[in-house]
N, C-alpha and C. Protein backbone atom coordinates (compact mmCIF):
# COMPACT_ATOMS: atom_id res chain seq x y z
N UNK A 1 169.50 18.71 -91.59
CA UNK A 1 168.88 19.43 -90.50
C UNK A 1 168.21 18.41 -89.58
N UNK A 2 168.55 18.72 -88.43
CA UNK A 2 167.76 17.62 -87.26
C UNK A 2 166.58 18.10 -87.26
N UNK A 3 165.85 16.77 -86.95
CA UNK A 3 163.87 16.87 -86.82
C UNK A 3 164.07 16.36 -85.71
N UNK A 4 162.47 16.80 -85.04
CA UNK A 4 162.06 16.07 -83.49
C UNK A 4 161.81 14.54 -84.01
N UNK A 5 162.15 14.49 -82.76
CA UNK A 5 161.17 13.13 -82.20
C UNK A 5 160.25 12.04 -82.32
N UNK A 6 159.51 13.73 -81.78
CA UNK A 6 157.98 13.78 -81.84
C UNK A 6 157.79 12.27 -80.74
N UNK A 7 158.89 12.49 -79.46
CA UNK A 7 158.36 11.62 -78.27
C UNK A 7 158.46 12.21 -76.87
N UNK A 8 157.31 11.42 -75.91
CA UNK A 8 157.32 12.16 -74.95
C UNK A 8 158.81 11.44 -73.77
N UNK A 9 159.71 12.72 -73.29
CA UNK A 9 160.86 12.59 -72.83
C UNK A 9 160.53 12.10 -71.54
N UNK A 10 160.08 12.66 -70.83
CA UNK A 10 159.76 12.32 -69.32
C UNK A 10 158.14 12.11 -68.73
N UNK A 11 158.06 11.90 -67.59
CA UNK A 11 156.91 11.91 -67.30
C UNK A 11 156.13 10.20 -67.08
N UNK A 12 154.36 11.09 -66.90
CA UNK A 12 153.76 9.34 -67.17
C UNK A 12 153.65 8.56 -67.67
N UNK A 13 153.82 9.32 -69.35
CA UNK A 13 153.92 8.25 -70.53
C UNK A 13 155.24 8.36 -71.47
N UNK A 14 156.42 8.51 -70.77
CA UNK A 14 157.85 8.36 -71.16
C UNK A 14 158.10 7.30 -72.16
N UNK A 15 158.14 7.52 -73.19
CA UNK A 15 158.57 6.85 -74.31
C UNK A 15 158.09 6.62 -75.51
N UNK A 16 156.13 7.05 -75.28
CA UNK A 16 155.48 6.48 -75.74
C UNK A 16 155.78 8.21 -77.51
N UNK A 17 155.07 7.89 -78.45
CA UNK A 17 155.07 8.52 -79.33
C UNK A 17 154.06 9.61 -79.76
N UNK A 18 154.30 10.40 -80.43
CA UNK A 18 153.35 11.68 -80.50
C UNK A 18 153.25 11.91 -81.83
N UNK A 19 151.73 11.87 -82.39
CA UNK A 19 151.21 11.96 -83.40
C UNK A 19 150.40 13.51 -83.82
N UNK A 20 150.26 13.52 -85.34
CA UNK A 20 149.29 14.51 -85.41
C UNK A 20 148.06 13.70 -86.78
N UNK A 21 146.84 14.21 -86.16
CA UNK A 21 145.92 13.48 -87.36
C UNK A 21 145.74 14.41 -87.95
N UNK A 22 144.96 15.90 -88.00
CA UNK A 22 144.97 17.00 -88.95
C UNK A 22 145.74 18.15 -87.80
N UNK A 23 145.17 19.06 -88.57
CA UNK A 23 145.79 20.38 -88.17
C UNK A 23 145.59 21.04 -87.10
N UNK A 24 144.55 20.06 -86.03
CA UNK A 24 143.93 20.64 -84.94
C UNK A 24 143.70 19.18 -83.88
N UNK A 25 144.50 18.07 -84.20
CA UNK A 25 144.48 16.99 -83.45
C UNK A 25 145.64 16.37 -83.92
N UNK A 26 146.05 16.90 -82.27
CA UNK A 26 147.67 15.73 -81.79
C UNK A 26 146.64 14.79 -80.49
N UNK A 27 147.94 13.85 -80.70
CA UNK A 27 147.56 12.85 -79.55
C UNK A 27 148.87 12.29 -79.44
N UNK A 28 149.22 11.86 -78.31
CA UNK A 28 149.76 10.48 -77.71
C UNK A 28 149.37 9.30 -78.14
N UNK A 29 150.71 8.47 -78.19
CA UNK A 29 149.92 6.44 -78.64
C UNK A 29 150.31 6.20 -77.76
N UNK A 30 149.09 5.27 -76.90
CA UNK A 30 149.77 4.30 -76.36
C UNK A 30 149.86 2.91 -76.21
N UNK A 31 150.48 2.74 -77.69
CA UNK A 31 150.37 1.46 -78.14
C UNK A 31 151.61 1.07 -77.37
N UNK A 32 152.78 1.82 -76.98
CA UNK A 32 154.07 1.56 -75.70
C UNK A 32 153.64 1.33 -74.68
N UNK A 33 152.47 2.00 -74.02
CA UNK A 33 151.98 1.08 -72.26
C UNK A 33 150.97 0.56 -72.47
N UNK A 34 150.54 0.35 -73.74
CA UNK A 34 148.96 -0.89 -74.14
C UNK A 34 147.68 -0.51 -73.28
N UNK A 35 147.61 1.12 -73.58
CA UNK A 35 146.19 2.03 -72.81
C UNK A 35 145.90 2.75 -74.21
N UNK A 36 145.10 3.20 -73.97
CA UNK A 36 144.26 3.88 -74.64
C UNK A 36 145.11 5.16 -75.51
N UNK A 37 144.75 5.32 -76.26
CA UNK A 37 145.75 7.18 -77.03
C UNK A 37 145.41 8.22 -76.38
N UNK A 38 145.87 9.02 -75.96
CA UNK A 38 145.62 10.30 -75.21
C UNK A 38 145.63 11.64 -75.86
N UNK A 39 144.26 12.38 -76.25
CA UNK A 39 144.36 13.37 -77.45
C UNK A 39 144.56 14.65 -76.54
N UNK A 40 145.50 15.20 -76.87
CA UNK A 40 145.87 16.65 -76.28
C UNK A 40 144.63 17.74 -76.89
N UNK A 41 143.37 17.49 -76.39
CA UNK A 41 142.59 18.35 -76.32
C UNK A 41 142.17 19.19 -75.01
N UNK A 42 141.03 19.62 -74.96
CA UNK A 42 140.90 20.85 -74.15
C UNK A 42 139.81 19.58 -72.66
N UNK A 43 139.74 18.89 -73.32
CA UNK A 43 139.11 18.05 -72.71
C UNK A 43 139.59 17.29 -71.43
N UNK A 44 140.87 16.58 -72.09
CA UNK A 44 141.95 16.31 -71.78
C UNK A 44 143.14 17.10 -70.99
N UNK A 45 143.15 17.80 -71.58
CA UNK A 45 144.07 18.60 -70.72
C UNK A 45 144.07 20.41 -70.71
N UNK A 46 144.80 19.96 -69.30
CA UNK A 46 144.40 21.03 -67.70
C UNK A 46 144.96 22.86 -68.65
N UNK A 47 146.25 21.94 -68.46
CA UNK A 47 147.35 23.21 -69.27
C UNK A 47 148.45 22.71 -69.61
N UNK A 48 149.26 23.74 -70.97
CA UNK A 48 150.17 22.87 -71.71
C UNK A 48 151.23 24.82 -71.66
N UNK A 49 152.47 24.02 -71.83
CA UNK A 49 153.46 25.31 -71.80
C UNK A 49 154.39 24.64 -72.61
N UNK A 50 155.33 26.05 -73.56
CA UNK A 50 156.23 25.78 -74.46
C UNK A 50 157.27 26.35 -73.43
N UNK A 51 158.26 24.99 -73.35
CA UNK A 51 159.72 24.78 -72.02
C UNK A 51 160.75 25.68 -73.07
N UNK A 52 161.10 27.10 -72.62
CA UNK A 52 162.27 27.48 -73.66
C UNK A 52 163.26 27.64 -72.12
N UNK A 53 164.64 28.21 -72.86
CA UNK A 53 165.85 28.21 -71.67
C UNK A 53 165.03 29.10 -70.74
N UNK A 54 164.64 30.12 -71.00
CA UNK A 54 164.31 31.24 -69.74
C UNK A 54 163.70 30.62 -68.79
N UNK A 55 162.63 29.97 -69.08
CA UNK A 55 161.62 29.02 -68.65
C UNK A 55 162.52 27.80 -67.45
N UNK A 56 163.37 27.73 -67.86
CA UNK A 56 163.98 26.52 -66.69
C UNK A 56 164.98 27.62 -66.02
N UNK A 57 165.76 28.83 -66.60
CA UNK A 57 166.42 29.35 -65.60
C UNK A 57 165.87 30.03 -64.85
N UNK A 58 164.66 30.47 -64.57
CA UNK A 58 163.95 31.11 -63.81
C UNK A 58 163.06 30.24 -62.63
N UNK A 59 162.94 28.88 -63.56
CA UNK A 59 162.27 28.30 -62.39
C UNK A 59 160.61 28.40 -61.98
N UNK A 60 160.19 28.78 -63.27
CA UNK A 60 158.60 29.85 -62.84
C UNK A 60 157.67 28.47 -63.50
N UNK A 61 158.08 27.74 -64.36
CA UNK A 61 157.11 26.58 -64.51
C UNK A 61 156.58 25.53 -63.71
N UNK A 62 155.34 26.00 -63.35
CA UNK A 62 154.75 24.80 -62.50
C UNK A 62 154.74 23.39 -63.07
N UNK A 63 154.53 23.01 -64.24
CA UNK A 63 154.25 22.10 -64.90
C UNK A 63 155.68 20.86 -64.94
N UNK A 64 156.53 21.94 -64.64
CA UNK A 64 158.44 20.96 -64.72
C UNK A 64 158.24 20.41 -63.22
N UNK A 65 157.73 21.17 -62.22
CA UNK A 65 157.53 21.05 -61.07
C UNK A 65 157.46 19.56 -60.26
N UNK A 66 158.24 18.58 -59.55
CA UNK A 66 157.79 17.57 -59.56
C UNK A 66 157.43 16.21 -60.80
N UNK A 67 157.66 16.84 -62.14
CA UNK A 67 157.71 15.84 -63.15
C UNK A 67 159.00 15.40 -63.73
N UNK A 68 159.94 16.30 -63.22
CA UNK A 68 161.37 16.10 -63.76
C UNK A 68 162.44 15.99 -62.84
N UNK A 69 163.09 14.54 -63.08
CA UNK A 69 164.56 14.46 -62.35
C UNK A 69 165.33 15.67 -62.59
N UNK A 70 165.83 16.72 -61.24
CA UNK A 70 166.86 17.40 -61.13
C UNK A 70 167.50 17.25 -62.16
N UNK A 71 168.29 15.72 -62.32
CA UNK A 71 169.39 15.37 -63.12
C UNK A 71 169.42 15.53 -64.63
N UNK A 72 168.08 15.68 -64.78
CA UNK A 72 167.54 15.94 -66.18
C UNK A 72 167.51 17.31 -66.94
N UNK A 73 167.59 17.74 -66.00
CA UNK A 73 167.26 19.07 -66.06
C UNK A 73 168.39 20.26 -67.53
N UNK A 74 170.22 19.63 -67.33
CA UNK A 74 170.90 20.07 -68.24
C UNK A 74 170.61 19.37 -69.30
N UNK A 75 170.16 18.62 -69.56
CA UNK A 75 169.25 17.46 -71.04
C UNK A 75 168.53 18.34 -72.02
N UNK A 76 167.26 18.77 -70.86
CA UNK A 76 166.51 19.75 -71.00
C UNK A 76 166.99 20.98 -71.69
N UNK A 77 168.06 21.65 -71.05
CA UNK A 77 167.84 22.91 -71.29
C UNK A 77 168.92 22.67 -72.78
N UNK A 78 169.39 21.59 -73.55
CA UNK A 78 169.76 21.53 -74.62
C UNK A 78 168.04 21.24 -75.95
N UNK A 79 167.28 20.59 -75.40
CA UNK A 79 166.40 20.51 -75.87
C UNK A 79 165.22 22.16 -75.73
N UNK A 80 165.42 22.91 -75.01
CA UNK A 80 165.24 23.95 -74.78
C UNK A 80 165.55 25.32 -75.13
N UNK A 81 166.86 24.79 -75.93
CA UNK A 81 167.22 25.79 -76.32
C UNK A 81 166.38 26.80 -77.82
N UNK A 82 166.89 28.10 -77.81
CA UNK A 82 166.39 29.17 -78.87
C UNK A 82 166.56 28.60 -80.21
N UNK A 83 167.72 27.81 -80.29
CA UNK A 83 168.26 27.47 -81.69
C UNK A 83 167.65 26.03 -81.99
N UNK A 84 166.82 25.34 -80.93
CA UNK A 84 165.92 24.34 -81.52
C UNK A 84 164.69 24.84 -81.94
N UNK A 85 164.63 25.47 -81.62
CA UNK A 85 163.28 25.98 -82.00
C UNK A 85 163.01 26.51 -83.14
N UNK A 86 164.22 27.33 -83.50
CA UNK A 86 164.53 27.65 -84.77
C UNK A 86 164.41 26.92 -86.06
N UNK A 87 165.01 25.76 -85.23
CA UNK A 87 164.73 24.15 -86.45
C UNK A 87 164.07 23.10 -86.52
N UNK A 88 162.49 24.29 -85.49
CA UNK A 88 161.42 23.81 -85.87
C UNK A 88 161.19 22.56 -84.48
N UNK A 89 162.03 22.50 -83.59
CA UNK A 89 161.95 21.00 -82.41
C UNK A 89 161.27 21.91 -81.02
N UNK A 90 160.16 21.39 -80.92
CA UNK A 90 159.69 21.99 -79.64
C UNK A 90 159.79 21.53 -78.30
N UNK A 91 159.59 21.81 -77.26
CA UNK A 91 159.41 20.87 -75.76
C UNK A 91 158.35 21.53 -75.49
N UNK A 92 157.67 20.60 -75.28
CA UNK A 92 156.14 21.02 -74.46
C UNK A 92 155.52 20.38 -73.04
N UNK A 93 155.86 20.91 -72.26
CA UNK A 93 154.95 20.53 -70.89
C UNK A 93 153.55 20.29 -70.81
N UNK A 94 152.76 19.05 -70.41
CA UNK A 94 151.63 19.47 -70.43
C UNK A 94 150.82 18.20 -69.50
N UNK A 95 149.92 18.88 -68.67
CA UNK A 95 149.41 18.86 -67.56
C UNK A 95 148.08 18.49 -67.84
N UNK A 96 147.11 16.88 -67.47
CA UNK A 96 146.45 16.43 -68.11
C UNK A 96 145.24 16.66 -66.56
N UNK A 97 143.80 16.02 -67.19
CA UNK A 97 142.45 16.01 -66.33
C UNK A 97 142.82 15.32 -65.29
N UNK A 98 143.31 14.18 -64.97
CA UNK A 98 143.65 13.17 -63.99
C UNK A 98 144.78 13.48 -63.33
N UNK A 99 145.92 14.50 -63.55
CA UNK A 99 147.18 14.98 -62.78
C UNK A 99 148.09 14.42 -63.48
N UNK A 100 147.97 14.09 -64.18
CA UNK A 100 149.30 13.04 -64.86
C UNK A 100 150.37 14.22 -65.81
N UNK A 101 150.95 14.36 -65.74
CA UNK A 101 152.03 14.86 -66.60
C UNK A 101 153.01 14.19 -67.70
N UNK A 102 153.21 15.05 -68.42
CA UNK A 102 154.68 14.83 -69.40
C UNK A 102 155.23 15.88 -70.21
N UNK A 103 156.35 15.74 -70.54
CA UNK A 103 157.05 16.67 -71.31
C UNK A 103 157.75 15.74 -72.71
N UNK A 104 157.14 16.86 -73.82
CA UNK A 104 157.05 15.97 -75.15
C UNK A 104 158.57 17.00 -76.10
N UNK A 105 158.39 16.17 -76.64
CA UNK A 105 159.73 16.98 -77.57
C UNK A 105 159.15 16.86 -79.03
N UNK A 106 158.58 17.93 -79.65
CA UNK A 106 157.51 17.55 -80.88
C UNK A 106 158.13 18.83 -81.91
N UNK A 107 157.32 17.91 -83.01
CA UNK A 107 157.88 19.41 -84.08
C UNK A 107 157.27 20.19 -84.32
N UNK A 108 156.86 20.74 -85.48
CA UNK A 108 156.02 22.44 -85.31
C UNK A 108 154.68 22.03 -86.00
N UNK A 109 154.97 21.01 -86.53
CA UNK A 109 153.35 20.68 -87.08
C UNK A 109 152.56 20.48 -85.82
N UNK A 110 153.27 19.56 -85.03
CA UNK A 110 152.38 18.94 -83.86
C UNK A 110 152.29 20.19 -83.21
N UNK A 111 153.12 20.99 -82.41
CA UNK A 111 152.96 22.29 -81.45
C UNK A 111 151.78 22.88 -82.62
N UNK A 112 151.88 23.45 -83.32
CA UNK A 112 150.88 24.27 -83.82
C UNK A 112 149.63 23.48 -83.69
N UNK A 113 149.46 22.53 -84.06
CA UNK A 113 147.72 21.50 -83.93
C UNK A 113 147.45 21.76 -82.07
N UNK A 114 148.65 21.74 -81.34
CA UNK A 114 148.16 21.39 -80.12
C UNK A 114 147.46 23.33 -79.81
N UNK A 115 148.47 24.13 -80.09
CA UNK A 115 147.77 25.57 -79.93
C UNK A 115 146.86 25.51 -80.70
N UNK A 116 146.22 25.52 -82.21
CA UNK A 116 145.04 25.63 -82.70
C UNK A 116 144.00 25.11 -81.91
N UNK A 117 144.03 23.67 -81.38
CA UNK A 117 142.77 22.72 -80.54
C UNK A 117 143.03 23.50 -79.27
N UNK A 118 143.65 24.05 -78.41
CA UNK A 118 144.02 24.69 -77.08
C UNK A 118 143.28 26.08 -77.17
N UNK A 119 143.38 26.46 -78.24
CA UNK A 119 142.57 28.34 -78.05
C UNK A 119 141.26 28.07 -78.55
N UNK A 120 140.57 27.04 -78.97
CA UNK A 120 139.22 26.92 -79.16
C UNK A 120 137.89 27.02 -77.87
């Protein structure tokens, strides 16, 4: 069975890796652009959305908006799909304090820590 990633695909910090420490803290490393780790908290960030197919054929996500090459876009909607999700691989958009964006491709441990720390 394929597992995520657990890296961010596009965006400001494209490449860099996505961690979880407990059950209520994910973060970004960025030991790949040699800055600081970036914890997907509430602190941190603005707003975060789970990218499924409907979501790109409709066009209604602000967050894809300007962060993603056109060209990228059929990439996406394989990583997007119903049947990844199924096997547990998420895409998550998410929209930080400073404007910075990225879109992460994470698994369900990490998505769930990022909603537990997000509804607090």
């Amino acid at each position: 069975m394929p597992s995520a990633r657990n890296i961010v695909l596009a965006g400001d910090f494209t490449g860099c890796r996505v961690f979880c420490m407990t059950a209520k803290l994910a973060y970004i490393s960025g030991t790949m652009k040699k800055m600081d780790d970036i914890f997907l908290t509430p602190e941190f960030v603005t707003k975060y959305e789970l990218i499924t197919d409907e979501t790109i054929r409709s066009g209604n996500s602000l967050l894809l908006t300007g962060s993603l090459d056109p060209g990228n876009l059929q990439k996406l909607r394989l990583h997007a799909a119903a049947s990844m999700q199924k096997k547990g691989i998420f895409t998550v958009a998410v929209k930080f304090e400073d404007d910075k964006r990225c879109l992460m491709e994470v698994d369900e441990k990490i998505y769930r820590a990022i909603e537990r720390r997000m509804q607090e």
